[in-house]
Every structure is written in C-alpha cells, then in structure tokens.
N, C-alpha and C. Protein backbone atom coordinates (compact mmCIF):
# COMPACT_ATOMS: atom_id res chain seq x y z
N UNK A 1 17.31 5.85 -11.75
CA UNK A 1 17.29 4.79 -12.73
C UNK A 1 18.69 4.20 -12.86
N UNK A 2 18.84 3.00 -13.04
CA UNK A 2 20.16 2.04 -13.01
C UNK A 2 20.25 1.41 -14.80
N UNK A 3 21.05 1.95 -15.21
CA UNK A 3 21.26 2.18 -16.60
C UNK A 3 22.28 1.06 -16.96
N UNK A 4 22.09 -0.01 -17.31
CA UNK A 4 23.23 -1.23 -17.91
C UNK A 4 23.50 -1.76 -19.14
N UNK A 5 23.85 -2.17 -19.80
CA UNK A 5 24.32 -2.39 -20.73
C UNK A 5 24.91 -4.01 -20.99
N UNK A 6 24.53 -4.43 -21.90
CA UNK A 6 25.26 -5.42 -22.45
C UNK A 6 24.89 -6.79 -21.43
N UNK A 7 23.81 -6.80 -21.05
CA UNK A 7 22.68 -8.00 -20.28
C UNK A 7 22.35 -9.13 -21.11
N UNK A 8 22.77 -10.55 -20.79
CA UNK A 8 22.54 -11.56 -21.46
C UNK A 8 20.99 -11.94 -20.55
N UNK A 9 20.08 -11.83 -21.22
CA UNK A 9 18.70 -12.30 -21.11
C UNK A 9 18.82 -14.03 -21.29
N UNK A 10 17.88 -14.53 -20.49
CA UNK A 10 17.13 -15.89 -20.93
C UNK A 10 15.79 -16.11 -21.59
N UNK A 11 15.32 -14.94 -21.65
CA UNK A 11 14.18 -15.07 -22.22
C UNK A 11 13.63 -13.25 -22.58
N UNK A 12 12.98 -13.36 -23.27
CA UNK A 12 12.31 -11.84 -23.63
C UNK A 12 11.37 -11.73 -23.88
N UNK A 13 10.23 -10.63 -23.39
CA UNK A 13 8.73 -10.63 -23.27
C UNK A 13 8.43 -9.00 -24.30
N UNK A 14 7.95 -8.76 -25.64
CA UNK A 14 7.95 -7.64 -25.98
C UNK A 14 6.68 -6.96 -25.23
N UNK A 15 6.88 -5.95 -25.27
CA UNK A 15 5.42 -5.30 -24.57
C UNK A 15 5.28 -4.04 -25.51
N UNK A 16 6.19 -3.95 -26.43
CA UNK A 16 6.28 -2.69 -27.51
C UNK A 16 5.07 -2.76 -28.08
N UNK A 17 4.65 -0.86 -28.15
CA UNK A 17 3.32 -0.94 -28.68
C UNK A 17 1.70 -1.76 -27.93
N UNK A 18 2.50 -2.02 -26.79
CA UNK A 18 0.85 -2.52 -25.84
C UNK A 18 0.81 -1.52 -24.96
N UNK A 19 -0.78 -1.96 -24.46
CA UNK A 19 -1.25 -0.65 -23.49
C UNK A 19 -1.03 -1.27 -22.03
N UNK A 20 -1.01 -0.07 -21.28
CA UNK A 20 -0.94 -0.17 -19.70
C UNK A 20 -2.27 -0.94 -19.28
N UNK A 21 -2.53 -1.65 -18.23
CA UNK A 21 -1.02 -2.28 -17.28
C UNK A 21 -0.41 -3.70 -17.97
N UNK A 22 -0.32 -4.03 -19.05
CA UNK A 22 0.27 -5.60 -19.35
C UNK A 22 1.66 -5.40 -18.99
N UNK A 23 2.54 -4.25 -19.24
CA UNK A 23 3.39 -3.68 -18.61
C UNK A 23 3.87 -4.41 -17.16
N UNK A 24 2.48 -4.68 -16.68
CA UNK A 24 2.77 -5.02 -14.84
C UNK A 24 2.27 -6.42 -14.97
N UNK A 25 1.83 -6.64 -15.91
CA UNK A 25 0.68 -8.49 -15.08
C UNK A 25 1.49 -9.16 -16.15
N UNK A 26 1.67 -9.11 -17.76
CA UNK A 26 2.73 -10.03 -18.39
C UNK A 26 3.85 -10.43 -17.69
N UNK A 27 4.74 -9.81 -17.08
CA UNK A 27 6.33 -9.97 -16.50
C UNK A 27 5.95 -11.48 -15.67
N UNK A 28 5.19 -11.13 -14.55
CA UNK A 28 4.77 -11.70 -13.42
C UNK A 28 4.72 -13.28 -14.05
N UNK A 29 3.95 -13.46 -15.52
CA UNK A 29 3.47 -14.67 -15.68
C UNK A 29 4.88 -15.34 -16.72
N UNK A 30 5.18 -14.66 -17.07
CA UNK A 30 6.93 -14.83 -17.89
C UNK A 30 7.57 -15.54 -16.64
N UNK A 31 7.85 -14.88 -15.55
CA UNK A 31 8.44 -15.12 -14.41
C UNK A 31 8.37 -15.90 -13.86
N UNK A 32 6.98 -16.65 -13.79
CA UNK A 32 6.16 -17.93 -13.51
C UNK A 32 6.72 -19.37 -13.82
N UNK A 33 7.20 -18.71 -15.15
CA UNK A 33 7.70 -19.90 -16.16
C UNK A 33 9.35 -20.39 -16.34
N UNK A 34 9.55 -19.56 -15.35
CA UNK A 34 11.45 -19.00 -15.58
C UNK A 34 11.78 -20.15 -14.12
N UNK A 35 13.38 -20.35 -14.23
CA UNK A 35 13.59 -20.62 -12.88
C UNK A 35 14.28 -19.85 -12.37
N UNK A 36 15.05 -20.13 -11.26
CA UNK A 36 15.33 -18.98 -10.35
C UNK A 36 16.87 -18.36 -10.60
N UNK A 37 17.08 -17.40 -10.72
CA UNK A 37 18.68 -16.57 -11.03
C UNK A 37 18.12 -16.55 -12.68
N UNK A 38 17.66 -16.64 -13.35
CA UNK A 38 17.26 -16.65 -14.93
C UNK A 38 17.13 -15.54 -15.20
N UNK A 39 17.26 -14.42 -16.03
CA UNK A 39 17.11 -13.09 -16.33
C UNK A 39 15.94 -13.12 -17.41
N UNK A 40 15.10 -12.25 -17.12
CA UNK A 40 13.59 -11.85 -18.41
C UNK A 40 14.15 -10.06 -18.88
N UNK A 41 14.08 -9.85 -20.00
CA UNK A 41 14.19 -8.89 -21.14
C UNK A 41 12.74 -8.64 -21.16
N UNK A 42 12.72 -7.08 -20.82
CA UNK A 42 11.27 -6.63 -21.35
C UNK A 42 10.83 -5.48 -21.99
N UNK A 43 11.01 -5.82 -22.91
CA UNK A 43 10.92 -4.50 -24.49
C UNK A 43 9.29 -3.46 -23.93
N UNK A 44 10.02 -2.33 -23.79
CA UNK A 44 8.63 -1.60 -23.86
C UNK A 44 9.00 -0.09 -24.53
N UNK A 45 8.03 0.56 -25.04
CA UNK A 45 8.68 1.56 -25.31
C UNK A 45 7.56 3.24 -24.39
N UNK A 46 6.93 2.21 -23.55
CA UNK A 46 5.54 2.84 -22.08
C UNK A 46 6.76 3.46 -21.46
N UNK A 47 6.37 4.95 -21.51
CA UNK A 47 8.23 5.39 -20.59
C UNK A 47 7.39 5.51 -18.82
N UNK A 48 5.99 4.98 -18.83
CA UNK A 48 5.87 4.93 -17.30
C UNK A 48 5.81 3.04 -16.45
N UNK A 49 6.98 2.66 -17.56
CA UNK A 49 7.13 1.43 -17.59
C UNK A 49 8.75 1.74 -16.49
N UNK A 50 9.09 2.63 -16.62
CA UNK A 50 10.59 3.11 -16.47
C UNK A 50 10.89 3.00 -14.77
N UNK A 51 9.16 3.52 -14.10
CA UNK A 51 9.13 3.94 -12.80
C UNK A 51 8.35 2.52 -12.69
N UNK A 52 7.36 2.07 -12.94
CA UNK A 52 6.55 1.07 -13.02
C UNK A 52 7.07 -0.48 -12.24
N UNK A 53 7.77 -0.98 -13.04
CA UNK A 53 8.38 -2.24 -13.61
C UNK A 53 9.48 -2.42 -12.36
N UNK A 54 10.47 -1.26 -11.89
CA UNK A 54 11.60 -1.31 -10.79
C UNK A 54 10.38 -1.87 -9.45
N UNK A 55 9.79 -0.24 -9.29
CA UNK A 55 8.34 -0.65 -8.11
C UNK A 55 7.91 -2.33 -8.03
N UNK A 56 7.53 -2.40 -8.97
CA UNK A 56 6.85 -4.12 -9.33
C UNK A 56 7.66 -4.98 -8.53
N UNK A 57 8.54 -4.68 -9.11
CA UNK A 57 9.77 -5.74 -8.82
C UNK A 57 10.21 -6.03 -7.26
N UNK A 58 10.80 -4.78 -6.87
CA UNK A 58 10.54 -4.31 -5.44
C UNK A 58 8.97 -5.15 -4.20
N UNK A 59 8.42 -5.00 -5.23
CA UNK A 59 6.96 -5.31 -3.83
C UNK A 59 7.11 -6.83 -4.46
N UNK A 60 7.49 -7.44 -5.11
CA UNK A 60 6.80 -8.90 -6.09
C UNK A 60 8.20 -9.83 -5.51
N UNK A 61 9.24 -8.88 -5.18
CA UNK A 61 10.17 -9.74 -4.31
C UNK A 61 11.38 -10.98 -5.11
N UNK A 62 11.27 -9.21 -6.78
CA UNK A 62 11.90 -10.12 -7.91
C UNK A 62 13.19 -9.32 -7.92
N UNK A 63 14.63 -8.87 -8.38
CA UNK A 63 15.39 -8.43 -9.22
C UNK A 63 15.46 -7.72 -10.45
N UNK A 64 15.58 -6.24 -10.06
CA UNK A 64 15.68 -5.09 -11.26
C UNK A 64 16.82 -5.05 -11.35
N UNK A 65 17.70 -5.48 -12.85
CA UNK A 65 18.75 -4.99 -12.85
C UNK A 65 19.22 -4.05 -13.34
N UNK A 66 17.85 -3.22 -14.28
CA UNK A 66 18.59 -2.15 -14.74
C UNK A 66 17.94 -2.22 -16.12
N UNK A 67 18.03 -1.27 -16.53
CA UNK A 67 17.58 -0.37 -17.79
C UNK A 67 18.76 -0.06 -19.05
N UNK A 68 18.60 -0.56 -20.43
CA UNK A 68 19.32 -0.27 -21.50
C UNK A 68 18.22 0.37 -22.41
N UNK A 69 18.35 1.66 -22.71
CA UNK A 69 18.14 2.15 -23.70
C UNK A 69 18.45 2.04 -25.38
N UNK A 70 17.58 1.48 -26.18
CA UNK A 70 17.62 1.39 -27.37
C UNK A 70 16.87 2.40 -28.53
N UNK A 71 17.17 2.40 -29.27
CA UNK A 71 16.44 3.23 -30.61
C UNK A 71 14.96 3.72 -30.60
N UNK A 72 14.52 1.98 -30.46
CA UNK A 72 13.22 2.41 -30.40
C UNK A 72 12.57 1.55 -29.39
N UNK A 73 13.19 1.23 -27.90
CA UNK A 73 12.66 1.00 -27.16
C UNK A 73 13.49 1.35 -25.90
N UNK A 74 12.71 0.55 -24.45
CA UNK A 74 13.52 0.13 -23.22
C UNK A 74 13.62 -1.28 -23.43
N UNK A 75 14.78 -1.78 -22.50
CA UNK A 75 15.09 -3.05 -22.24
C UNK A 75 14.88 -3.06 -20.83
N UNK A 76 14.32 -3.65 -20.17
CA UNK A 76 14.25 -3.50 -18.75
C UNK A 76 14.99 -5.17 -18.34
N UNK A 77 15.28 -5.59 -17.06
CA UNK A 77 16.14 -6.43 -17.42
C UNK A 77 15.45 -7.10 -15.62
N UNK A 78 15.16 -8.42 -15.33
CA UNK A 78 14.17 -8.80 -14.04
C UNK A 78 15.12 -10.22 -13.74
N UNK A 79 15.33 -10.31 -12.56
CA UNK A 79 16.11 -11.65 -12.51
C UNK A 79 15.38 -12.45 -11.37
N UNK A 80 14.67 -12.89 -11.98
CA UNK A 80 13.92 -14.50 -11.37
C UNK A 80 14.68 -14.42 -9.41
N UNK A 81 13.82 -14.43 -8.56
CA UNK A 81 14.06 -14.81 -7.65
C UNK A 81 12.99 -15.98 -7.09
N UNK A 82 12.88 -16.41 -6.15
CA UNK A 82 12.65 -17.13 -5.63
C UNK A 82 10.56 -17.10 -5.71
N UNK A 83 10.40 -18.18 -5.71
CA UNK A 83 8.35 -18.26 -5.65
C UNK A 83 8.29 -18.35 -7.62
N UNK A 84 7.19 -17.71 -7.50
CA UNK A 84 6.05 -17.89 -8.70
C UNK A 84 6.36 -16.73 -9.94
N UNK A 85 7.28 -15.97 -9.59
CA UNK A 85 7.16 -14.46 -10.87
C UNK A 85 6.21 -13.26 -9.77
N UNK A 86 5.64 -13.67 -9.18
CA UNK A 86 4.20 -12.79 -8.74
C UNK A 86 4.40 -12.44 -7.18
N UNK A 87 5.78 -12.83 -6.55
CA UNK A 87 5.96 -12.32 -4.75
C UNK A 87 5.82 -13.34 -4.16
N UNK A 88 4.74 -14.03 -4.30
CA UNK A 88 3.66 -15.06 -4.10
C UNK A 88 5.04 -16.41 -4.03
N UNK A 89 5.38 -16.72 -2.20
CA UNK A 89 6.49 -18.40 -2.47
C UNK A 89 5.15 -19.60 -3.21
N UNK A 90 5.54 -20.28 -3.41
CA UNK A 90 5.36 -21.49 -4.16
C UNK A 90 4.96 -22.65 -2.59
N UNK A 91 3.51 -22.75 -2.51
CA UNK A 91 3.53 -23.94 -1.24
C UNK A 91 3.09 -25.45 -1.75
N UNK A 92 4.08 -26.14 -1.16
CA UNK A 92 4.24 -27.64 -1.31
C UNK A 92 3.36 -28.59 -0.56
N UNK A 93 2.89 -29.46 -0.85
CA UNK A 93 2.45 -29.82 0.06
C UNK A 93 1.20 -31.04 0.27
C-alpha cells in the first residue's frame, strides 16, 4: 500500500457507509465526468476497498496515487487518465 498525505483532490466521491461493489462501479462514472490529469478523492471506510480500488485502477488504465488514512475513513486518491473513467478510450467519429 502507497500511503500519502496531503493530496489536493478535484473532486470527491463519498462511498462511506455503502455496500460493496459501488466501491468499484461509482469511481469509474466520477471519472467519466473528470478530465484528464484531474485527481478524484474517494472516502470509504470498506477496508477491502484498500486492495480493491489500486486493482481497479490498474486494469481500468487509471492512476492510484495512494492512500491517506483518516479517523474515520480511507481517502483513496485516482488521477484521471486518458478515455472514459472505465479503461474504455473514448471513439470519435
């Protein structure tokens, strides 16, 4: 786990107190909406959000930057790359 601190977000998605998987399909559609290099904040306090959310990110072809621990949650921290939020490029046409 990549543990950071002090991450200026552009936007923040709570997921505190929801059930699995919104964990995995909310981000995606946040991400949707973001443009690209933009950072998403994602409050959860699902600690199989911890292993979850990096994975996601990894196959979806987005930016994990890392994990801040708070009181009473995670901050997970996703930086907009390139396409739709979802892996998925964007076709023109």
């Amino acid at each position: 786990m990549k543990f950071v601190k002090d991450i200026k977000a552009d936007d923040t998605l709570d997921l505190v107190c929801r059930m699995c998987p919104l964990h995995l399909l909310e981000p995606g559609e946040k991400l949707a909406c973001m443009k690209e290099g933009q950072v998403l904040e994602v409050l959860t306090d699902y600690d199989g959000a911890l292993e979850d959310i990096p994975s996601w990110c990894e196959k979806c072809g987005q930016e994990f930057i890392g994990i801040e621990e708070d009181e009473d949650c995670y901050k997970l921290y996703i930086r907009k790359k390139k396409g739709n939020g979802d892996g998925k490029e964007s076709v023109s046409g």
